[in-house]
Protein backbone atom coordinates (compact mmCIF):
# COMPACT_ATOMS: atom_id res chain seq x y z
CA UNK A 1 8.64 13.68 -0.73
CA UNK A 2 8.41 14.25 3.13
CA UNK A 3 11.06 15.47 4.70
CA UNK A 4 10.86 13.82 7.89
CA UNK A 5 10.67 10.32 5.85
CA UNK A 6 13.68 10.52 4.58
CA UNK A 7 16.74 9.03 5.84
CA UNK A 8 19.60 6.72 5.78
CA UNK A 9 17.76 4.12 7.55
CA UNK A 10 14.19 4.97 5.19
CA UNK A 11 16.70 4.62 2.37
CA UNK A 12 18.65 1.03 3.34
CA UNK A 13 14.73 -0.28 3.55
CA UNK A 14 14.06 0.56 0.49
CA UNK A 15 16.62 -0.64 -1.48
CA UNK A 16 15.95 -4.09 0.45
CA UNK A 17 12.35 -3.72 -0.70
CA UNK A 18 14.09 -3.17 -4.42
CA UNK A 19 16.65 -5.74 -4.14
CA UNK A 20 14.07 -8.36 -3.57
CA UNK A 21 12.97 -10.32 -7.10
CA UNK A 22 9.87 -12.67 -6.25
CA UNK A 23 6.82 -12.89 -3.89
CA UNK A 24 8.24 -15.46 -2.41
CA UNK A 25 11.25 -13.38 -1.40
CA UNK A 26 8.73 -10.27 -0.71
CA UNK A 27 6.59 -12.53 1.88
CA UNK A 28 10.15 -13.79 3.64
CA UNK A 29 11.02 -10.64 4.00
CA UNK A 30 8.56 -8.78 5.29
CA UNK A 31 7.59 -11.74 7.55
CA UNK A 32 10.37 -11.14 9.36
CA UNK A 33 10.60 -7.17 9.24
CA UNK A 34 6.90 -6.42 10.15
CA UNK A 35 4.14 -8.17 12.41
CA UNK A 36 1.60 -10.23 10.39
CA UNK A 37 -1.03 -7.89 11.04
CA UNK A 38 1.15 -5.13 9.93
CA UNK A 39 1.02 -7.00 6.30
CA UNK A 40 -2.24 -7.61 6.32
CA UNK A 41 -2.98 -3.73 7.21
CA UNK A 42 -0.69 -2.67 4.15
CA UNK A 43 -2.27 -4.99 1.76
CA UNK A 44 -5.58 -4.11 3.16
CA UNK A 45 -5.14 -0.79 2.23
CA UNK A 46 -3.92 -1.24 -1.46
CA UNK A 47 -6.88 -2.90 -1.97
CA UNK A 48 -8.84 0.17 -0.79
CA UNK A 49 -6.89 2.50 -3.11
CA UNK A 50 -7.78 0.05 -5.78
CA UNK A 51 -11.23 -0.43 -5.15
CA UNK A 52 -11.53 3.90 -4.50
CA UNK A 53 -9.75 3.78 -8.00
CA UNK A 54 -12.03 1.90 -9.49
CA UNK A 55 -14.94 4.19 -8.01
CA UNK A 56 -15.94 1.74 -5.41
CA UNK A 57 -18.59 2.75 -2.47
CA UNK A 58 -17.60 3.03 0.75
CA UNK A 59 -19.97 0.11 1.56
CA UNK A 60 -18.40 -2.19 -1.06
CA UNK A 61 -15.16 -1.26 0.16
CA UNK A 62 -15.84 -1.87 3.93
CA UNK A 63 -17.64 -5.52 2.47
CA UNK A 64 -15.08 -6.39 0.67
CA UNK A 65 -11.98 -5.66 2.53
CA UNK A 66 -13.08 -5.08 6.66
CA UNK A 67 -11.41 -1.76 6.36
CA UNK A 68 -13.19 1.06 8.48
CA UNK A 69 -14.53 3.64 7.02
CA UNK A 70 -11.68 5.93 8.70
CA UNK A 71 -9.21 3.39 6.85
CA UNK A 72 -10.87 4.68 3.33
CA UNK A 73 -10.93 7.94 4.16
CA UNK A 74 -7.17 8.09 4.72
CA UNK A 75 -6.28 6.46 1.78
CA UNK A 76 -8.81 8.17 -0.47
CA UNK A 77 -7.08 11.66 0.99
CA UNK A 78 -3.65 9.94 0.31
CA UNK A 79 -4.85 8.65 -3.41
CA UNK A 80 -6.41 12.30 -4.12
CA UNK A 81 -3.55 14.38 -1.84
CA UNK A 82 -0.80 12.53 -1.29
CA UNK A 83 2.47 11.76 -3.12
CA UNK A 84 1.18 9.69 -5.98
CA UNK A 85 2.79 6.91 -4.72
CA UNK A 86 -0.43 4.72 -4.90
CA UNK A 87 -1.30 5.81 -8.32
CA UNK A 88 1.92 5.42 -9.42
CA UNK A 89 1.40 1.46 -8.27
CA UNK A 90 -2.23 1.17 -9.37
CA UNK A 91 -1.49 2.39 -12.88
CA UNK A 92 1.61 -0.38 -12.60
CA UNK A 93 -0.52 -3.06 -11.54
CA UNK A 94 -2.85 -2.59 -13.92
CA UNK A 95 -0.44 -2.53 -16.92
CA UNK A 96 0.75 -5.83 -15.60
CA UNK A 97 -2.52 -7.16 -15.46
């Protein structure tokens, strides 16, 4: 975990983001915490990690979702490099599927 992420104020979002038990709470929520195209950008890139997970071309990726190809190559270094956070939540989602 990053150092410079965490925080008291990092830590009070996320235990909001915990504390929250629907979709419908979820999308009140971050309505009002983020700009619409702030949601759309995180969602946007799930479904890149998902799609890069599922061995997905850049071209079906970019077709599918709008995301530049800059946008998949961050979260393909973040779903290979990173934290595990999104594999962590793609291996979820997919049990729950």
């Amino acid at each position: 975990m990053s150092s410079h992420l965490k925080d008291e104020f990092t830590d009070q979002l996320f235990t909001a983001v915990l504390a929250l038990e629907s979709n419908e709470e979820a999308y009140k929520f971050f309505e009002d915490i983020c700009t619409i195209n702030e949601i759309k950008a995180l969602g946007q890139r799930l479904q890149v990690a998902k799609m890069l997970d599922e061995g997905a071309t850049y071209d079906k990726i970019t077709e599918t979702t709008g995301a530049s190809t800059a946008t998949i190559s961050r979260v393909k270094r973040f779903l290979n490099y990173g934290a595990g956070g999104y594999q962590l939540i793609l291996d979820r989602l997919e049990k729950n599927e």
